[in-house]
PDB file of N, CA and C in Angstrom:
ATOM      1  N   UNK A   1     -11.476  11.908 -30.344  1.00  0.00           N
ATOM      2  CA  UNK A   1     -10.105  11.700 -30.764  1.00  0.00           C
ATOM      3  C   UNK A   1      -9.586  10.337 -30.301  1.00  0.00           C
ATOM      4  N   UNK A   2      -9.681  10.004 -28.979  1.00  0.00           N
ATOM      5  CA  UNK A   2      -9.411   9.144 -28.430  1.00  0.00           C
ATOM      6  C   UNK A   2      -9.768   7.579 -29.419  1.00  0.00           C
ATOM      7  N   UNK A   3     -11.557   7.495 -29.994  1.00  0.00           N
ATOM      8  CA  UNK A   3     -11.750   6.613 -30.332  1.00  0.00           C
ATOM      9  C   UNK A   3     -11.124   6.419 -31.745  1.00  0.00           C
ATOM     10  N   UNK A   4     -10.976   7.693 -32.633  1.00  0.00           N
ATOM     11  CA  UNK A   4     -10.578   7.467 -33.571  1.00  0.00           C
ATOM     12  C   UNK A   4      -8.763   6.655 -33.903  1.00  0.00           C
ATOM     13  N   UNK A   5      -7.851   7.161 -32.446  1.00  0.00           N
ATOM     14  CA  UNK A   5      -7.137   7.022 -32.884  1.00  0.00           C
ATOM     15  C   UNK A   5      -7.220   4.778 -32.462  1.00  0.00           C
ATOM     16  N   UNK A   6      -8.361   4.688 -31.134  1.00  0.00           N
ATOM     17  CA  UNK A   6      -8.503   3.032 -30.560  1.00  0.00           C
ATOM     18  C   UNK A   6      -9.179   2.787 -32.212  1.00  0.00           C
ATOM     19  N   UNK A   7      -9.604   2.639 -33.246  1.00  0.00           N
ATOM     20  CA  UNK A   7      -9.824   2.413 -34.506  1.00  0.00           C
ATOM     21  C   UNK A   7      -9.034   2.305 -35.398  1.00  0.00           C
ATOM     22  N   UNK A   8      -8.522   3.363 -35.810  1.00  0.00           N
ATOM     23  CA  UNK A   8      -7.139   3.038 -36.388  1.00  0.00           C
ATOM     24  C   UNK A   8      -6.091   1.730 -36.027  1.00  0.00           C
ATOM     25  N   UNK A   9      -5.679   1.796 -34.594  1.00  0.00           N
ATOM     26  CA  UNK A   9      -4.977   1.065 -34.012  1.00  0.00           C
ATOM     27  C   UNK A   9      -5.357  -0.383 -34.316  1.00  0.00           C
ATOM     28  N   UNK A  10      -6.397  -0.520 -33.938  1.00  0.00           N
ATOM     29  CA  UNK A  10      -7.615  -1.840 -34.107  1.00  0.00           C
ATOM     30  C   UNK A  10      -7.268  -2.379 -35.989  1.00  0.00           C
ATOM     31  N   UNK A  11      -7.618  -1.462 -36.576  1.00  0.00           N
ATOM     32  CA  UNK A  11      -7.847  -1.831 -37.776  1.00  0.00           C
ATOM     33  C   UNK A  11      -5.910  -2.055 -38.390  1.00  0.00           C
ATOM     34  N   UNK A  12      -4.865  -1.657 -37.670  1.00  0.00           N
ATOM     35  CA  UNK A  12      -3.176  -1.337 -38.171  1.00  0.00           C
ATOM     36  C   UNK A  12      -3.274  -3.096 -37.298  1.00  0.00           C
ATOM     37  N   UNK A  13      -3.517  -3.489 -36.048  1.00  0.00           N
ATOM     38  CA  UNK A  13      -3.845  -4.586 -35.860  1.00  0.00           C
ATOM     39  C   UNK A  13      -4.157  -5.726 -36.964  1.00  0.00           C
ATOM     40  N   UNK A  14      -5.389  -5.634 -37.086  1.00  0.00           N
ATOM     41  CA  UNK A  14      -5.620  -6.635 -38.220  1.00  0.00           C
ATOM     42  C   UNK A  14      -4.815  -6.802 -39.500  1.00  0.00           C
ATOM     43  N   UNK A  15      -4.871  -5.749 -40.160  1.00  0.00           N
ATOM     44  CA  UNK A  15      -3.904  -5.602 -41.146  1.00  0.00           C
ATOM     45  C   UNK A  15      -2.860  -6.599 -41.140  1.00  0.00           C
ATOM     46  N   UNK A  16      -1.929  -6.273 -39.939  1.00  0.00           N
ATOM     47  CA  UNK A  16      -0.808  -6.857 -39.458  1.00  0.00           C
ATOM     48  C   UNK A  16      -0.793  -9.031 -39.357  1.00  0.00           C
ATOM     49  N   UNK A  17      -2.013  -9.240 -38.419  1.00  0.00           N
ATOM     50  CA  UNK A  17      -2.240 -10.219 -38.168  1.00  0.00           C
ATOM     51  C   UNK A  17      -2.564 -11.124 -39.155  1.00  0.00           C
ATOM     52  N   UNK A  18      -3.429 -10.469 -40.350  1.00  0.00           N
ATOM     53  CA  UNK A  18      -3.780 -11.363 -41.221  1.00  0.00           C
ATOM     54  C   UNK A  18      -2.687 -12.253 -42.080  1.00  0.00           C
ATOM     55  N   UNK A  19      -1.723 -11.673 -42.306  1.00  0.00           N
ATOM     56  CA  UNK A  19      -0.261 -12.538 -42.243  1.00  0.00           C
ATOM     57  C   UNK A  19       0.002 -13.684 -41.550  1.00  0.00           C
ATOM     58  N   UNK A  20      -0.436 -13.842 -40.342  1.00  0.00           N
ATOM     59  CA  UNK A  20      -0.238 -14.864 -39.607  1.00  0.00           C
ATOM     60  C   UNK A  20      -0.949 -16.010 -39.644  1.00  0.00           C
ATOM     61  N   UNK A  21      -1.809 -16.080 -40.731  1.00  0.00           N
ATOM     62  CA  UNK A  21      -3.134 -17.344 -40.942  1.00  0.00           C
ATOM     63  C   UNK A  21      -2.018 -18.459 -41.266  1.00  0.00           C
ATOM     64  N   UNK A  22      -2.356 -19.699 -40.703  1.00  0.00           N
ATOM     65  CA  UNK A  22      -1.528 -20.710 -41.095  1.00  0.00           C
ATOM     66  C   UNK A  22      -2.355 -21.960 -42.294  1.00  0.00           C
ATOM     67  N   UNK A  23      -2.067 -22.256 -42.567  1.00  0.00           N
ATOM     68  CA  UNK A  23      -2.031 -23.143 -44.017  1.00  0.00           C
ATOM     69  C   UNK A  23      -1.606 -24.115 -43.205  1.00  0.00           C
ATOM     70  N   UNK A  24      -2.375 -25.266 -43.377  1.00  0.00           N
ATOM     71  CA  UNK A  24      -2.914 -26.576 -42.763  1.00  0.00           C
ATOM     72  C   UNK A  24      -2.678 -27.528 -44.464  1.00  0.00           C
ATOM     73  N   UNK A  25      -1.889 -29.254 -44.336  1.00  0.00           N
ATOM     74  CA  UNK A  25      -2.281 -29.576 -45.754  1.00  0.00           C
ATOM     75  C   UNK A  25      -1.931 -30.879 -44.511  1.00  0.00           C
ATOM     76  N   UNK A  26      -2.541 -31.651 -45.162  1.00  0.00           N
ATOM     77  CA  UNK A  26      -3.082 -33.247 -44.757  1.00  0.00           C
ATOM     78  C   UNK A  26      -2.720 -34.589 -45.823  1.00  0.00           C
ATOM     79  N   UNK A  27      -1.832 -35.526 -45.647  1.00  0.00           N
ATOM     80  CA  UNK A  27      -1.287 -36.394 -46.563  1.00  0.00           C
ATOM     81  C   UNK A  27      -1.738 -37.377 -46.209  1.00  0.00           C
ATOM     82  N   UNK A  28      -2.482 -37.961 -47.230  1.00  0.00           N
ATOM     83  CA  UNK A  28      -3.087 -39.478 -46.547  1.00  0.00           C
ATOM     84  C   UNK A  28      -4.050 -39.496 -45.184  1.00  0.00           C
ATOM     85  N   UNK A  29      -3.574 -39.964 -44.379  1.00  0.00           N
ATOM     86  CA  UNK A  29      -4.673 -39.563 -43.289  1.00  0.00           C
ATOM     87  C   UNK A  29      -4.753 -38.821 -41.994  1.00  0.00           C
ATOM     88  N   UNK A  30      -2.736 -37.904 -42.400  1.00  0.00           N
ATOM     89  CA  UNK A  30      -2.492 -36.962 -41.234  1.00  0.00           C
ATOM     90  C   UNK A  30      -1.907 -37.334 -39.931  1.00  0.00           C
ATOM     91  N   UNK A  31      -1.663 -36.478 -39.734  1.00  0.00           N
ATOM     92  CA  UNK A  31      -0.242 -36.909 -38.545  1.00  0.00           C
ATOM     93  C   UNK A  31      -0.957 -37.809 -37.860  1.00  0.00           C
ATOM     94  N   UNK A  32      -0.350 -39.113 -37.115  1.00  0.00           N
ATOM     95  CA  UNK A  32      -0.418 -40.095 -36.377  1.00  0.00           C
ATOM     96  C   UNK A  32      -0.179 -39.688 -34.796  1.00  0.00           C
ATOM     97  N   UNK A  33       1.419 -39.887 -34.741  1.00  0.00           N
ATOM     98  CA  UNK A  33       2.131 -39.705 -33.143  1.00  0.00           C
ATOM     99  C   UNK A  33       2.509 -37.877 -33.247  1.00  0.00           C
ATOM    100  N   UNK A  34       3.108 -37.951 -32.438  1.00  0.00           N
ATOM    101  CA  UNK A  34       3.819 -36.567 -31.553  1.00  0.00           C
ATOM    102  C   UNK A  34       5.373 -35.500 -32.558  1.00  0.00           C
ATOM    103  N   UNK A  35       5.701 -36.497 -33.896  1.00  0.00           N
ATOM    104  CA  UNK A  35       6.677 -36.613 -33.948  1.00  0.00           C
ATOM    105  C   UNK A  35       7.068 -35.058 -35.231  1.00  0.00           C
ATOM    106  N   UNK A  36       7.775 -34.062 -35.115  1.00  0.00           N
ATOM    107  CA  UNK A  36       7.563 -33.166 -35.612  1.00  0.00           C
ATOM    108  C   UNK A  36       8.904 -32.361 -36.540  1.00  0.00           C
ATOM    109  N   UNK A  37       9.274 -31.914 -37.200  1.00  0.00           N
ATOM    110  CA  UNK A  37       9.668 -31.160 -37.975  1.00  0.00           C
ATOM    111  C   UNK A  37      10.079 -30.247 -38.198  1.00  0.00           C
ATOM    112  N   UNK A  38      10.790 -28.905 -38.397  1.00  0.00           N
ATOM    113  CA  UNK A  38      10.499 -27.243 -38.506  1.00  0.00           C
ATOM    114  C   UNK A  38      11.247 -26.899 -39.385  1.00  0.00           C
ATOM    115  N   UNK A  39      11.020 -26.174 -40.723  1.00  0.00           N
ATOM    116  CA  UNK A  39      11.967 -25.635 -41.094  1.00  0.00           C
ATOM    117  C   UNK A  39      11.727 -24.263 -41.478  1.00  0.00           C
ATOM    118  N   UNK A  40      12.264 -22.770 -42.145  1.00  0.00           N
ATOM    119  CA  UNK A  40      12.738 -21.939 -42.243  1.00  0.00           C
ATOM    120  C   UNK A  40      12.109 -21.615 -43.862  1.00  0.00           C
ATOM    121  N   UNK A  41      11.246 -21.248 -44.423  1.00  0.00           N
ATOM    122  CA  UNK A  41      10.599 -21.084 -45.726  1.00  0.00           C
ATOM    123  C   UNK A  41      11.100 -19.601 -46.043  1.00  0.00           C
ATOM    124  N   UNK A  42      12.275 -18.706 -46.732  1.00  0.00           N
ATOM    125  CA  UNK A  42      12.082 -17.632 -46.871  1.00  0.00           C
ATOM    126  C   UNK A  42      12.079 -16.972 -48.672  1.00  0.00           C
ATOM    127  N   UNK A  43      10.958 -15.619 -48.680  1.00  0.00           N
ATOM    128  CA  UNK A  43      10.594 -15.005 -49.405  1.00  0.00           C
ATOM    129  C   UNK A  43      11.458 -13.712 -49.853  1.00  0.00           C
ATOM    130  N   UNK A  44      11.353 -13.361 -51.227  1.00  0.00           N
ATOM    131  CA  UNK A  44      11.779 -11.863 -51.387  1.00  0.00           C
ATOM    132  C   UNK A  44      10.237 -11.585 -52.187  1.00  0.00           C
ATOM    133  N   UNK A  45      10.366 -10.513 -52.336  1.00  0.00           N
ATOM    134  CA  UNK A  45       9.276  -9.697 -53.324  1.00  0.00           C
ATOM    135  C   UNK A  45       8.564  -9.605 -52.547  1.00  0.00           C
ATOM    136  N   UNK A  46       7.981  -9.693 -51.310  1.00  0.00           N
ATOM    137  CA  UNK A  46       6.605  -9.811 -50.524  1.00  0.00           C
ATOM    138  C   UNK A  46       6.194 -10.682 -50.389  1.00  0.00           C
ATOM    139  N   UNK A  47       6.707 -11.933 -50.663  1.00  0.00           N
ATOM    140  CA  UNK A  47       6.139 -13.742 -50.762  1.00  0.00           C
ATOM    141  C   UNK A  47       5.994 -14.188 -52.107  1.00  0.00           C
ATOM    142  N   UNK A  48       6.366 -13.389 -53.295  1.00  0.00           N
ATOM    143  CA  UNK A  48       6.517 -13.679 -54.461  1.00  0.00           C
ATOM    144  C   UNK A  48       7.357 -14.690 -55.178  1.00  0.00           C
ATOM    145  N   UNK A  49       8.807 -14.561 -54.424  1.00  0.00           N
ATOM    146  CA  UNK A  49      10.022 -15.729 -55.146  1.00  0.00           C
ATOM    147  C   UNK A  49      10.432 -16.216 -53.789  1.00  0.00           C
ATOM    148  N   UNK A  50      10.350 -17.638 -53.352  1.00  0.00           N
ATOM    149  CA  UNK A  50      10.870 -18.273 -52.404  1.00  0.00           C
ATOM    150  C   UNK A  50      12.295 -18.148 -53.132  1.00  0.00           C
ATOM    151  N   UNK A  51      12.914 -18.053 -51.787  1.00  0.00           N
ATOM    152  CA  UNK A  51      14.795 -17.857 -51.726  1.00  0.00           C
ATOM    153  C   UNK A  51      15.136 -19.351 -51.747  1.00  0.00           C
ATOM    154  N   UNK A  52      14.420 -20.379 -50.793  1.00  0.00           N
ATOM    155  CA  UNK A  52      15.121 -21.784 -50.545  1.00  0.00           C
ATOM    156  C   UNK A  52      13.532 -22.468 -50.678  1.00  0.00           C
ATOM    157  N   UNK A  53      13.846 -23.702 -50.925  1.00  0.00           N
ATOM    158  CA  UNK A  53      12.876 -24.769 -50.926  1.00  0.00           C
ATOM    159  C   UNK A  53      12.856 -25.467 -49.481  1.00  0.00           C
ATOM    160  N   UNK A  54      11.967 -25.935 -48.949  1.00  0.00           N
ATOM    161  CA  UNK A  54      11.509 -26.180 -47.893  1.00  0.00           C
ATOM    162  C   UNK A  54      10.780 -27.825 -48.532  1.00  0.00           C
ATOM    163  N   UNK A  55      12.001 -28.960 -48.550  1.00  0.00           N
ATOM    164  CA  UNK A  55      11.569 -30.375 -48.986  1.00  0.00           C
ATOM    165  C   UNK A  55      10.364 -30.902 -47.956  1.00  0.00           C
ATOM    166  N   UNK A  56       9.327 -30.788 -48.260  1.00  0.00           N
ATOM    167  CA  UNK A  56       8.507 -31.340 -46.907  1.00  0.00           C
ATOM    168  C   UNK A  56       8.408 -32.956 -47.105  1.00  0.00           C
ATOM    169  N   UNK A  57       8.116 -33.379 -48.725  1.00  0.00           N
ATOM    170  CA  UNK A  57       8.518 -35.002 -48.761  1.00  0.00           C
ATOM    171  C   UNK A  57       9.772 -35.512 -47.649  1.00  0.00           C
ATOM    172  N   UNK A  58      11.165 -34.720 -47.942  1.00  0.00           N
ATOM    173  CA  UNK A  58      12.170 -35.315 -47.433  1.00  0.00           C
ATOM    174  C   UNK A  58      12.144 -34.814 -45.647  1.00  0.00           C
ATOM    175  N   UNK A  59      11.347 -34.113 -45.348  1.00  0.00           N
ATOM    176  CA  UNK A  59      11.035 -33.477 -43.414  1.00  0.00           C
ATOM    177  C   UNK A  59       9.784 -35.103 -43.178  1.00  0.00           C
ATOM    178  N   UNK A  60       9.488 -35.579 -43.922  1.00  0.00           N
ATOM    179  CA  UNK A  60       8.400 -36.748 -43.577  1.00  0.00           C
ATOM    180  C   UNK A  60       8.927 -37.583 -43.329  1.00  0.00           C
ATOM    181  N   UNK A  61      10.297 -38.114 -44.051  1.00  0.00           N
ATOM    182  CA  UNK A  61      11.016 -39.297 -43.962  1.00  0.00           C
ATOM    183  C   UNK A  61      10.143 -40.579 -44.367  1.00  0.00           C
ATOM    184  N   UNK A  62       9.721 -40.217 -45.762  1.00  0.00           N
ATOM    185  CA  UNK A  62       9.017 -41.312 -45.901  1.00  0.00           C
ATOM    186  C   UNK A  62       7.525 -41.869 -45.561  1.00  0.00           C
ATOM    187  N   UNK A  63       7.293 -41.050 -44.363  1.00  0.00           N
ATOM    188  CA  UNK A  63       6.018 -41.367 -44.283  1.00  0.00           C
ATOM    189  C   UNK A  63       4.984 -41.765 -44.763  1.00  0.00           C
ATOM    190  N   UNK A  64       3.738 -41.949 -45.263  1.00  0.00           N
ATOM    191  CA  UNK A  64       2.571 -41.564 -46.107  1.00  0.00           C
ATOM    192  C   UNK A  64       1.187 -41.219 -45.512  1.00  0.00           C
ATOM    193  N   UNK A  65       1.402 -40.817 -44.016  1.00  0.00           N
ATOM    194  CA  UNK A  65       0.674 -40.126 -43.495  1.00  0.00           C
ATOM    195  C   UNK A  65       0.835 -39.113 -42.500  1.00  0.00           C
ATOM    196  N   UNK A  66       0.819 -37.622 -43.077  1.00  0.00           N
ATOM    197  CA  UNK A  66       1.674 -36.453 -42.177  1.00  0.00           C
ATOM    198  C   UNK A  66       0.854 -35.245 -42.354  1.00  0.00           C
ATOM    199  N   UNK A  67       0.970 -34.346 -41.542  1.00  0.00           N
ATOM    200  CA  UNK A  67       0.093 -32.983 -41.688  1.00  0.00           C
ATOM    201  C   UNK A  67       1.395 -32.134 -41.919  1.00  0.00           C
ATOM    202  N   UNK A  68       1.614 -31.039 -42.536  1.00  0.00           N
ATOM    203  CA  UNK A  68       2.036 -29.719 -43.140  1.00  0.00           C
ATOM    204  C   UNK A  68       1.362 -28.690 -42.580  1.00  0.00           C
ATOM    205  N   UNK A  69       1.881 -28.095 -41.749  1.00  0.00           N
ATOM    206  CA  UNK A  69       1.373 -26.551 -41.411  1.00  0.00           C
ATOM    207  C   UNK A  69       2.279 -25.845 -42.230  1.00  0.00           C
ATOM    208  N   UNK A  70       2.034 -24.878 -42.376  1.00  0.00           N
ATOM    209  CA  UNK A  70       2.878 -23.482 -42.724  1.00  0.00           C
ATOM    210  C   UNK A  70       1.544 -22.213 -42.301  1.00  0.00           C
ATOM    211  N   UNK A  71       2.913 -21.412 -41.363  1.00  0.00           N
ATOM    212  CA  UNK A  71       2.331 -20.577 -40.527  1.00  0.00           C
ATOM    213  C   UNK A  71       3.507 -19.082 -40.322  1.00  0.00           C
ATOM    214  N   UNK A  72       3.145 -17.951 -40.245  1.00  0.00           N
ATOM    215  CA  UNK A  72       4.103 -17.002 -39.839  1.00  0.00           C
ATOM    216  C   UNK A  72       4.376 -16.819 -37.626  1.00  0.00           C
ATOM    217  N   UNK A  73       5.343 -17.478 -37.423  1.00  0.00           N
ATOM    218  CA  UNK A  73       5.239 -17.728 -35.850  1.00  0.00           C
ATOM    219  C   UNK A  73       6.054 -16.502 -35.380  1.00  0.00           C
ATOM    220  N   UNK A  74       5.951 -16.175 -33.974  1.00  0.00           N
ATOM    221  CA  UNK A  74       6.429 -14.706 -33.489  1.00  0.00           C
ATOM    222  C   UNK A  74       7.666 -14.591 -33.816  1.00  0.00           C
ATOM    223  N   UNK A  75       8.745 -15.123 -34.153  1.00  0.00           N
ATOM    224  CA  UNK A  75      10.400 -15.255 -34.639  1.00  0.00           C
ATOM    225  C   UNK A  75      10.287 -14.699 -36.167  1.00  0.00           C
ATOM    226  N   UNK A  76       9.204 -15.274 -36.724  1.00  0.00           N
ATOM    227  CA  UNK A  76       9.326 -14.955 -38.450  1.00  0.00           C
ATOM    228  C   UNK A  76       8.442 -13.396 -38.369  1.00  0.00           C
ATOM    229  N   UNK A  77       8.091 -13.008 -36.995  1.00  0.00           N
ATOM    230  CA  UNK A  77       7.510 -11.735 -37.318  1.00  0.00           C
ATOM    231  C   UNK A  77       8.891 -10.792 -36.767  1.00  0.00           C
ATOM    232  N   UNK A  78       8.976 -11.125 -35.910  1.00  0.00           N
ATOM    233  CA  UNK A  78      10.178 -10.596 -35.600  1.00  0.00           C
ATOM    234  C   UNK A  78      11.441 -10.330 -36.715  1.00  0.00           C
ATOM    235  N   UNK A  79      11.447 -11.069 -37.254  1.00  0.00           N
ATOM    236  CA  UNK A  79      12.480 -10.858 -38.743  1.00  0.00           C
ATOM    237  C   UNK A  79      12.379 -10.624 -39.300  1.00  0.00           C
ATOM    238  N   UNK A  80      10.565 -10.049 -40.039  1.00  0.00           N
ATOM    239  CA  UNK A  80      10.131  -9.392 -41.182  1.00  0.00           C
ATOM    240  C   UNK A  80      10.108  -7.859 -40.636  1.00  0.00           C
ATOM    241  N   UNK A  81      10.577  -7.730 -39.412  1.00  0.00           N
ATOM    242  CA  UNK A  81      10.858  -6.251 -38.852  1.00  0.00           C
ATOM    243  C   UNK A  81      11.929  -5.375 -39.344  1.00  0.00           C
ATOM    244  N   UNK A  82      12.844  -6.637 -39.409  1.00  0.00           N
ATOM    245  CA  UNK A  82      14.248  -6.137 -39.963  1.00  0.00           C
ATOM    246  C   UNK A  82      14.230  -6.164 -41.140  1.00  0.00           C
ATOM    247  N   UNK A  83      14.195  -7.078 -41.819  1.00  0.00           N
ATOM    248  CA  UNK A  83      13.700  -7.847 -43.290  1.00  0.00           C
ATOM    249  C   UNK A  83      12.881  -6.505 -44.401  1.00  0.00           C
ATOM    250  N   UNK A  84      12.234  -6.604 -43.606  1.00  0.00           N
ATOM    251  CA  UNK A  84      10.838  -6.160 -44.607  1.00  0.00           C
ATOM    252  C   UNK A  84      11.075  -5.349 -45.661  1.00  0.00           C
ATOM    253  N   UNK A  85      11.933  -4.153 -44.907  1.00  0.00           N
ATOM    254  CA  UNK A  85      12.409  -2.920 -45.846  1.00  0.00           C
ATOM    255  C   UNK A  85      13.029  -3.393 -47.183  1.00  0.00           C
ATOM    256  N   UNK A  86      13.533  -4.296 -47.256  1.00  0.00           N
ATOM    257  CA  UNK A  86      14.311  -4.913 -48.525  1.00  0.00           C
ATOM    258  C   UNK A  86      13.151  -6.044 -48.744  1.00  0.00           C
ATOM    259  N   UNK A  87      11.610  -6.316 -48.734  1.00  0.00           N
ATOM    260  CA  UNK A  87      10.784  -7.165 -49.148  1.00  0.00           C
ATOM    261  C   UNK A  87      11.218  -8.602 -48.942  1.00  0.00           C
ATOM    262  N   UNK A  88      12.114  -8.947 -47.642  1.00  0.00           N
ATOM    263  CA  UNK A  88      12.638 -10.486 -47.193  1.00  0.00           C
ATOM    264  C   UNK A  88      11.449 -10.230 -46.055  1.00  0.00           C
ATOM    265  N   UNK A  89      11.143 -11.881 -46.169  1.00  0.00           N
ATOM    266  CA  UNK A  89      10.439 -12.502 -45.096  1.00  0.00           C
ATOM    267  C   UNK A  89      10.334 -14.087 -45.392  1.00  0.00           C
ATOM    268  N   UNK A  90       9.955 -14.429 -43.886  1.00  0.00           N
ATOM    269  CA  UNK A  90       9.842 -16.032 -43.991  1.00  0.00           C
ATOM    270  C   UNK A  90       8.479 -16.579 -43.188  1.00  0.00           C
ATOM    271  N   UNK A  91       8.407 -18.207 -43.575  1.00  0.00           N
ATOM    272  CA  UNK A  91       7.384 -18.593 -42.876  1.00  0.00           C
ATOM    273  C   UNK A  91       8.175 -19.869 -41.935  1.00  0.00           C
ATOM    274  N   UNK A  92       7.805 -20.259 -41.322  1.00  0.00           N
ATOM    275  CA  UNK A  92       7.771 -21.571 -40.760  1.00  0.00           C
ATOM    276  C   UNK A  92       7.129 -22.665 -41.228  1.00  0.00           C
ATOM    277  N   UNK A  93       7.697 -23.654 -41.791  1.00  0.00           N
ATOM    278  CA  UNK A  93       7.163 -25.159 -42.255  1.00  0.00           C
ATOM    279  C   UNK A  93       7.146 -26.104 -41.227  1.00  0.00           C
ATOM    280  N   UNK A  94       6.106 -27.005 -40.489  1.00  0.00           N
ATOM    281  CA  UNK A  94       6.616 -27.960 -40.093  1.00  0.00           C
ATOM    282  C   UNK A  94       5.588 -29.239 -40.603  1.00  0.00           C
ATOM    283  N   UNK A  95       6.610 -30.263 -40.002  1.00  0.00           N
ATOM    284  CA  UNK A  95       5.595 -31.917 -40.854  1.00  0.00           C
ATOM    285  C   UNK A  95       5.671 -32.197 -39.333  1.00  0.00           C
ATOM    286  N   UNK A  96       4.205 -33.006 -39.351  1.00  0.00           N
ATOM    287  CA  UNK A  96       4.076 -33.691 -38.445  1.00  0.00           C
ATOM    288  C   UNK A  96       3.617 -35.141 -38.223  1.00  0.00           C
ATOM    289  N   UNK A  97       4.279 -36.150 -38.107  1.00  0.00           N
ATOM    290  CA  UNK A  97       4.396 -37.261 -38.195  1.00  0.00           C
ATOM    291  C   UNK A  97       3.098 -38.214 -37.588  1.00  0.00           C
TER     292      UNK A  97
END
């Protein structure tokens, strides 16, 4: 019993986590210095219709060499707690300079 229910658990784990893979994108030849970004990406439908646009050209300021993560971070899990039931959730965008 015991193992079945450490299996389950294990596998409600993953499930969960695989949400959290972050998306890496690279402009030109990718962040340089230290200098960074964040904004607020949110979804309805399950990640189907973004609610707001998330300008990452205009988070670069011009740049022409910056990295783009987008990632689900412990705050955006935390809010798809509340969220979820009505199919809202968000990601985190940031540029990095």
């Amino acid at each position: 019993m015991k193992k079945k229910l450490l299996v389950t658990l294990s596998a409600i784990m993953v499930l969960i986590l695989i949400g959290c893979s972050p998306h890496t994108h690279v402009v030109g030849n990718g962040a340089k210095g230290g200098e960074s970004v964040s904004a607020r990406q949110w979804y309805i439908l399950c990640g189907l219709v973004p609610l707001n646009n998330v300008d990452t050209k205009q988070m670069s300021a011009g740049a022409t060499d910056y990295t783009i993560k987008t990632r689900e971070s412990f705050i955006d899990i935390l809010l798809s707690c509340v969220t979820s039931f009505v199919t809202i959730g968000s990601r985190t965008v940031t540029v990095e300079k």
